[in-house]
N, C-alpha and C. Protein backbone atom coordinates (compact mmCIF):
# COMPACT_ATOMS: atom_id res chain seq x y z
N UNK A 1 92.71 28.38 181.91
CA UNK A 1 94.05 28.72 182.34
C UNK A 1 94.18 30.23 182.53
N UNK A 2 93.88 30.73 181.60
CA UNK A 2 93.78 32.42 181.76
C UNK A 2 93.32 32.72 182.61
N UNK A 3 91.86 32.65 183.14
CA UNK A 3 91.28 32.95 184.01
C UNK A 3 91.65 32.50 185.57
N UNK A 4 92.41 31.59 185.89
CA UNK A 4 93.35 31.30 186.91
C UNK A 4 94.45 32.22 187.29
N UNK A 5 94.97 32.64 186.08
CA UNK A 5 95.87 33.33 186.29
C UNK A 5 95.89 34.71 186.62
N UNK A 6 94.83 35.09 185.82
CA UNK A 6 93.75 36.23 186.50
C UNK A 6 93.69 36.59 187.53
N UNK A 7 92.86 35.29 188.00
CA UNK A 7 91.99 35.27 189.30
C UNK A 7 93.06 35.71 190.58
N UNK A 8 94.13 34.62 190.07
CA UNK A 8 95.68 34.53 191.35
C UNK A 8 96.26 36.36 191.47
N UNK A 9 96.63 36.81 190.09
CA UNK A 9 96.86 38.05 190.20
C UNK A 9 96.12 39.18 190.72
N UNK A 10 95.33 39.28 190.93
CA UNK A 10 94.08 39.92 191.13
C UNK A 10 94.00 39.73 192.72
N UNK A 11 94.05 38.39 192.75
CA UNK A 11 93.77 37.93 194.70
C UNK A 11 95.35 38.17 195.62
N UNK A 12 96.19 38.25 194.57
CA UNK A 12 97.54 38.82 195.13
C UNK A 12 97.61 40.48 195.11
N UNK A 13 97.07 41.19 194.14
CA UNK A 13 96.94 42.82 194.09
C UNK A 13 96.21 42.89 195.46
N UNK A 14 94.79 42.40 195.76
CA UNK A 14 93.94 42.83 196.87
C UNK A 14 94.89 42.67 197.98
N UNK A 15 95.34 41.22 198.22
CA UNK A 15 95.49 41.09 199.44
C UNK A 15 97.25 42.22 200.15
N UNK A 16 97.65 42.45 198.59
CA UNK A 16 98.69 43.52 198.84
C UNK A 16 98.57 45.00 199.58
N UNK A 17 97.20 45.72 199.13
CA UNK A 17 96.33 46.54 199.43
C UNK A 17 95.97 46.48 200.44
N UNK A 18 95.48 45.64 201.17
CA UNK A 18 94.62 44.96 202.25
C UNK A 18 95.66 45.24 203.55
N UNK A 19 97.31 44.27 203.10
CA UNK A 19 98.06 44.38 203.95
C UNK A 19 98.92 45.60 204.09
N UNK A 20 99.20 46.72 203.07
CA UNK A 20 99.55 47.65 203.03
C UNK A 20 98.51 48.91 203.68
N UNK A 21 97.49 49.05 203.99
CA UNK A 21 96.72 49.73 204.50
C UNK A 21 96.39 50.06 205.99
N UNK A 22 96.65 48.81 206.03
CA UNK A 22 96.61 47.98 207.55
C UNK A 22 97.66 48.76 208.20
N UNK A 23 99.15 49.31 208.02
CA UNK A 23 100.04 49.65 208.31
C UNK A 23 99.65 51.25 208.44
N UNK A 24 100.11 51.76 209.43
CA UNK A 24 99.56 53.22 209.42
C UNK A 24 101.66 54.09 210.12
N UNK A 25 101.07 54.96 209.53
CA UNK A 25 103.06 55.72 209.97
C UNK A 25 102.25 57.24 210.63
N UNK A 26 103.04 57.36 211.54
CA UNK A 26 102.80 58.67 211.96
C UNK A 26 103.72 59.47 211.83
N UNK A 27 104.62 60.95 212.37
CA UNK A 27 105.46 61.88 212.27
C UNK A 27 106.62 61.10 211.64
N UNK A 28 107.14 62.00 210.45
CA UNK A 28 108.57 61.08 210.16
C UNK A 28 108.69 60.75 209.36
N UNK A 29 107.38 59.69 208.98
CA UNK A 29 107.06 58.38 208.17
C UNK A 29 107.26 56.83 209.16
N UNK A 30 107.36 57.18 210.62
CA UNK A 30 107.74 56.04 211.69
C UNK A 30 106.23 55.47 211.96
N UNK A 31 106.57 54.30 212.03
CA UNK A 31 105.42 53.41 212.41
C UNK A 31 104.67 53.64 213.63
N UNK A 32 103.76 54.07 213.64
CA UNK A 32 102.64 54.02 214.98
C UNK A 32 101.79 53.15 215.75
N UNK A 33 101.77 53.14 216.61
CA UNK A 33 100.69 52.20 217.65
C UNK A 33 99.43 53.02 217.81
N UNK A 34 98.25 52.32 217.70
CA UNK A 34 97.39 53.08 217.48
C UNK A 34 96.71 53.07 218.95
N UNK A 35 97.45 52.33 219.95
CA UNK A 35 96.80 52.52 221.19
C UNK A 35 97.87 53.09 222.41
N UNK A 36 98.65 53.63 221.81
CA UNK A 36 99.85 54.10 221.99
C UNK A 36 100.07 55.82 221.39
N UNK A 37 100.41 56.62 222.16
CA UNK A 37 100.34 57.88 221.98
C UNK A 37 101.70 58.15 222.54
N UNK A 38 102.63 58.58 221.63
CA UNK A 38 104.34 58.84 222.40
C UNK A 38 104.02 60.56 222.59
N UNK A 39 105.42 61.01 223.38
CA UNK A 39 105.61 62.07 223.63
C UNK A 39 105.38 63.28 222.48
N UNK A 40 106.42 62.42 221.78
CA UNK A 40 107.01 63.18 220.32
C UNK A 40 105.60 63.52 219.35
N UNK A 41 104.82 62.72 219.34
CA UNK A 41 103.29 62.52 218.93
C UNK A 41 102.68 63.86 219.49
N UNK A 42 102.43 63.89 221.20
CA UNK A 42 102.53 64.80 221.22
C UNK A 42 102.48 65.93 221.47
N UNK A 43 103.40 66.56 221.05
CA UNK A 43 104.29 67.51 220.74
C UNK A 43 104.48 67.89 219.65
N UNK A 44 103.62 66.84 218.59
CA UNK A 44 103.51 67.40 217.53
C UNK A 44 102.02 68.40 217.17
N UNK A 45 101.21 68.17 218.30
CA UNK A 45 99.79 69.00 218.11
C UNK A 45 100.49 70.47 218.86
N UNK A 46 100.19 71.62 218.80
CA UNK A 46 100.89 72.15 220.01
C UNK A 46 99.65 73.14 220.19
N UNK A 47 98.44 72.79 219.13
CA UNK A 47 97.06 73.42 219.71
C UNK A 47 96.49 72.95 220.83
N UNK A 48 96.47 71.38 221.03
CA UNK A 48 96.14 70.80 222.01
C UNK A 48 96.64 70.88 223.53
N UNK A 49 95.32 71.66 224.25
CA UNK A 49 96.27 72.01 225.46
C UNK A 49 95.39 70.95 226.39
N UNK A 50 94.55 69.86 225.88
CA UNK A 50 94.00 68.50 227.33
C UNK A 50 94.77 67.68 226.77
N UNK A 51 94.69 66.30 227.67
CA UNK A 51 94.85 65.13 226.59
C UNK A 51 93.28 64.72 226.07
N UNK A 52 91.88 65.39 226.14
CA UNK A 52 91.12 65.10 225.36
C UNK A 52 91.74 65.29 224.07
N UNK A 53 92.09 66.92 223.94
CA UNK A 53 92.30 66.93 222.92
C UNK A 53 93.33 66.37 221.98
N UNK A 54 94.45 66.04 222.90
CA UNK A 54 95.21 65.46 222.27
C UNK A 54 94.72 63.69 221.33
N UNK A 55 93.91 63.40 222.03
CA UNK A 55 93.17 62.72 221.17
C UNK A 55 92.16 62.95 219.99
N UNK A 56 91.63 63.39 220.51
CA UNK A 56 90.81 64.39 219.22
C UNK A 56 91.67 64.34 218.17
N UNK A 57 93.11 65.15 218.15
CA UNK A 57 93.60 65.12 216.74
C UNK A 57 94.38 64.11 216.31
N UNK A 58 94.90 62.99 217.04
CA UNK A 58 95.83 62.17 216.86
C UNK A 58 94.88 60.73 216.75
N UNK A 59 93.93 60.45 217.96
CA UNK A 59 93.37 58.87 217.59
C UNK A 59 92.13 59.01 218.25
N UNK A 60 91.16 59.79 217.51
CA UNK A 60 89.71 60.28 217.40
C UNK A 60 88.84 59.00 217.64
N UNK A 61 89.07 57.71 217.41
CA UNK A 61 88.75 56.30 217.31
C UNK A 61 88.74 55.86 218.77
N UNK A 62 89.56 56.21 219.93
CA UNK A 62 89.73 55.87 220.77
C UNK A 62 88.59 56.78 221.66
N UNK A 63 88.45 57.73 221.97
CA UNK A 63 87.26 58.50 222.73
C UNK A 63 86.00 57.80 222.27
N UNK A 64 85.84 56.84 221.23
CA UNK A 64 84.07 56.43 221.27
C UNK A 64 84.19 54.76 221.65
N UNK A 65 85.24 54.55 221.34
CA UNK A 65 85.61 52.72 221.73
C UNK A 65 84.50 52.35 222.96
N UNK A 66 84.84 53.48 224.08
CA UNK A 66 83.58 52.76 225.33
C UNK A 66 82.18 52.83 224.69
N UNK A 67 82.15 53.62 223.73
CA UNK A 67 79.99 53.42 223.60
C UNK A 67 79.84 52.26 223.13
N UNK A 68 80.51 51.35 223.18
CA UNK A 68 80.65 50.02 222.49
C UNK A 68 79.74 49.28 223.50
N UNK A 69 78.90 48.46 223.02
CA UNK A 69 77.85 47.17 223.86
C UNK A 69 78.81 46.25 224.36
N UNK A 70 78.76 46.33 225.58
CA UNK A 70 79.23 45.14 226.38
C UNK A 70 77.98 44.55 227.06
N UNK A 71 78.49 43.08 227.12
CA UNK A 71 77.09 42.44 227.65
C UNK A 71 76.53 43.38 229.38
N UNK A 72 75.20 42.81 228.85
CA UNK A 72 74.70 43.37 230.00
C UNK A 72 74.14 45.38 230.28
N UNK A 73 74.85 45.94 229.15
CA UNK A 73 74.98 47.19 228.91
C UNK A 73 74.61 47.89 227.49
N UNK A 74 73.42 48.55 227.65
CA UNK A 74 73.05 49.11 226.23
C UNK A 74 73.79 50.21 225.35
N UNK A 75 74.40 51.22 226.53
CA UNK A 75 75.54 52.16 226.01
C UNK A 75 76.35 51.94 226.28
N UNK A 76 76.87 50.21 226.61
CA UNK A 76 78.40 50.79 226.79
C UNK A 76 78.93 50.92 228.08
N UNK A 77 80.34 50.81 228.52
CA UNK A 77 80.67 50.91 229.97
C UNK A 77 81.48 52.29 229.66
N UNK A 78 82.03 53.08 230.77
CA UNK A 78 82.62 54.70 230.45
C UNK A 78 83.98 53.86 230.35
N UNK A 79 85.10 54.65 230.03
CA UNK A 79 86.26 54.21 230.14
C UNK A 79 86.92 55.11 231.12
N UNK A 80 87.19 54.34 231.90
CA UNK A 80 88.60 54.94 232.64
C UNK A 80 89.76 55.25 232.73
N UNK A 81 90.06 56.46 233.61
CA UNK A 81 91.73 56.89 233.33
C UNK A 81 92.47 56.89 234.58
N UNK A 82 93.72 56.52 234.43
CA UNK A 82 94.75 56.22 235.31
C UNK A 82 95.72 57.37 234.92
N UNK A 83 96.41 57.70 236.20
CA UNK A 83 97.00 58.65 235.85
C UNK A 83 98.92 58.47 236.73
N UNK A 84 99.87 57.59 236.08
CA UNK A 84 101.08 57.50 237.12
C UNK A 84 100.62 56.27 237.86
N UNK A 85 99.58 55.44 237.08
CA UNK A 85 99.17 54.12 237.95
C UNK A 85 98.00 54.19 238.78
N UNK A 86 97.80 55.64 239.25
CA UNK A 86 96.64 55.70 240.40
C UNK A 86 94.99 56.23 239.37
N UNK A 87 93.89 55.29 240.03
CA UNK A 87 92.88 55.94 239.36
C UNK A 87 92.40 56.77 239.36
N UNK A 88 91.91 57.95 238.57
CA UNK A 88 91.82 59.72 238.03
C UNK A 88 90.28 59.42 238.11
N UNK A 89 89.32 58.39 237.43
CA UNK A 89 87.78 58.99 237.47
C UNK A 89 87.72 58.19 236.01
N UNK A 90 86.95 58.85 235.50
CA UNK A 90 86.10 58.52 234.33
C UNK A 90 87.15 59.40 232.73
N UNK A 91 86.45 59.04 231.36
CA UNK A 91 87.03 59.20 230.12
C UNK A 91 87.05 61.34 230.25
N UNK A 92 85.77 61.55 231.08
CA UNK A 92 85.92 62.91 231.21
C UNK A 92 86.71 63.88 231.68
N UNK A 93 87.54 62.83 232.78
CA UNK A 93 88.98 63.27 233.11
C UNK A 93 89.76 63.75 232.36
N UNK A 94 90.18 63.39 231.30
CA UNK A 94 90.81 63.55 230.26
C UNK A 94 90.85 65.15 229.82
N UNK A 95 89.52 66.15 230.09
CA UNK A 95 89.75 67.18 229.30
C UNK A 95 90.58 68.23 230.29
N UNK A 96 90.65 67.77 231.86
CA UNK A 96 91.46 68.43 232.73
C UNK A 96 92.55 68.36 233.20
N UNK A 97 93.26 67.44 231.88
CA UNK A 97 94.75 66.23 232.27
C UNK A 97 95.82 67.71 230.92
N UNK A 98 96.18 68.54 231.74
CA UNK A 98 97.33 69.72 230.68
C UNK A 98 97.93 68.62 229.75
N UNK A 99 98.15 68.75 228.79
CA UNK A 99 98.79 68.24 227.28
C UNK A 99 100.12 68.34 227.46
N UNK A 100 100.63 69.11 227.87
CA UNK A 100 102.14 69.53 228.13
C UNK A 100 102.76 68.64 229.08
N UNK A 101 102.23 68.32 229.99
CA UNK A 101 102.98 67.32 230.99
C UNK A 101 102.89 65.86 230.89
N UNK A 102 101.77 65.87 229.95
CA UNK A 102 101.58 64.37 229.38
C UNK A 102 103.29 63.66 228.42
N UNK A 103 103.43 62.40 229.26
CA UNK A 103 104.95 61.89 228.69
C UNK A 103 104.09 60.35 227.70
N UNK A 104 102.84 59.81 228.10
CA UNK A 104 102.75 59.00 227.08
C UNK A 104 100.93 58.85 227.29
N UNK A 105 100.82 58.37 226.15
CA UNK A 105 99.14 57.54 226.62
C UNK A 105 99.57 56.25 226.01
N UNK A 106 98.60 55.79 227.16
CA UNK A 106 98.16 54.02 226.38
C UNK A 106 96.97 53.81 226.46
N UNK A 107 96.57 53.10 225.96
CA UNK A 107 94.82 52.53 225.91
C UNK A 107 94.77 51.20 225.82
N UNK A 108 94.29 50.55 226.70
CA UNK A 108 93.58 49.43 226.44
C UNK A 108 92.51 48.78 226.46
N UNK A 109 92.13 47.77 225.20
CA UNK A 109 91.14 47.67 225.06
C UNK A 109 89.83 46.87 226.58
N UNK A 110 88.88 47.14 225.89
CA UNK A 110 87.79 46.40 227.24
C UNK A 110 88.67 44.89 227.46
N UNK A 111 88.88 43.83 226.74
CA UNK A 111 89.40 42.69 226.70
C UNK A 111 90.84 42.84 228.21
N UNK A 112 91.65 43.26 227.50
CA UNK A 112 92.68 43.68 227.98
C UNK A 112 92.53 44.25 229.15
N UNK A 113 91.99 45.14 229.39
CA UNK A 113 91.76 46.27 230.51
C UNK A 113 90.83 45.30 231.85
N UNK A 114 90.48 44.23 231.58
CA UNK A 114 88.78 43.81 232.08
C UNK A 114 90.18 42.74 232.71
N UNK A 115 91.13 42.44 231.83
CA UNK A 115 92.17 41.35 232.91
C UNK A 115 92.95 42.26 233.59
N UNK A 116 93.17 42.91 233.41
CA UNK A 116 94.22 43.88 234.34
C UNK A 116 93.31 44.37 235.34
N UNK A 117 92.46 45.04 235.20
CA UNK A 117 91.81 45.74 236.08
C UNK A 117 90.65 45.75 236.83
N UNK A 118 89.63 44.78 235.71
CA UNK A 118 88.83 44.04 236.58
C UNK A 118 87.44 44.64 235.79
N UNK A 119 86.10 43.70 236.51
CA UNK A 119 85.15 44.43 235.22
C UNK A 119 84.77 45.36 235.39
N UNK A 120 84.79 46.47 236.30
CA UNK A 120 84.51 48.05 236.03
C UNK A 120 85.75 48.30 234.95
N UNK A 121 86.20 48.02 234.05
CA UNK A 121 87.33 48.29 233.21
C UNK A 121 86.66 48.26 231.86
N UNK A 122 85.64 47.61 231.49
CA UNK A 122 84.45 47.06 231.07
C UNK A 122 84.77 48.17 229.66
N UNK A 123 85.06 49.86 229.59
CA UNK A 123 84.94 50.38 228.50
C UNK A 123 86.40 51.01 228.01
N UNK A 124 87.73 50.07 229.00
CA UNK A 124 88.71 50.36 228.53
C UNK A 124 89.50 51.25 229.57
N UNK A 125 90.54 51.11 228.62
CA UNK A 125 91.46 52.21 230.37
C UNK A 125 92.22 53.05 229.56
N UNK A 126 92.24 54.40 229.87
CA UNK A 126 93.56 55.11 229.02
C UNK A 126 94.86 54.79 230.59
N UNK A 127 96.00 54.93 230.28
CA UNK A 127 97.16 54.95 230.97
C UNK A 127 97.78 56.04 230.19
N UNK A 128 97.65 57.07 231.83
CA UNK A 128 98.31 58.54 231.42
C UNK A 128 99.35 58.47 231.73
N UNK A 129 101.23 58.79 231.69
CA UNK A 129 102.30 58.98 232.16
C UNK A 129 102.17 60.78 231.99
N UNK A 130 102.66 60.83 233.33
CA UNK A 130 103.03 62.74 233.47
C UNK A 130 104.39 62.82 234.30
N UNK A 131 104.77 63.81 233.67
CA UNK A 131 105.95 64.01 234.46
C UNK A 131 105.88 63.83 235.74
């Protein structure tokens, strides 16, 4: 009996942890999208003058997502950037996109991106909004 009760408490602490972690807050203490980059976000770097960099300090996770194995591909497909809807080039675009005029990023994943856009989408798409 003890040891049930244990066990239950214990598997309720983890999975509390587990689900509390999972949750990430950005400026504020407001909840963030992690494939989602708002204005206010930022505007909160004000070192960052690409949107490389604006990734760099905000969602560092997202610039390596394309070295990811997709079938057929040993490194990976590049990811592409859109810029106002129209296509900009490759993830390298990014370091010549000014920070300041940037109004949002989005990212989506290969999955996602590969239905929208088709399989050259293969390592993901950022979606730039600029003024």
């Amino acid at each position: 009996m003890f040891n049930r009760i244990s066990f239950s408490k214990v598997t309720i602490v983890v999975l509390s942890v587990i689900l509390f972690s999972c949750y990430t807050q950005g400026i504020d203490g407001e909840r963030r999208d992690r494939y989602h980059i708002t204005q206010k976000e930022i505007r909160s770097v004000p070192q960052a003058e690409t949107a490389w960099e604006v990734l760099e300090f905000l969602r560092p996770n997202l610039l390596t997502r394309d070295r990811r194995r997709h079938v057929g591909f040993t490194d990976g497909m590049e990811a592409l950037v859109y810029i106002n809807g129209a296509r900009a080039g490759y993830k390298n675009r990014l370091h010549t996109i000014p920070a300041m005029d940037i109004v949002e990023i989005k990212y989506l994943d290969s999955i996602e991106a590969g239905g929208q856009y088709g399989f050259s989408s293969g390592g993901g798409v950022f979606l730039i909004t600029m003024d």
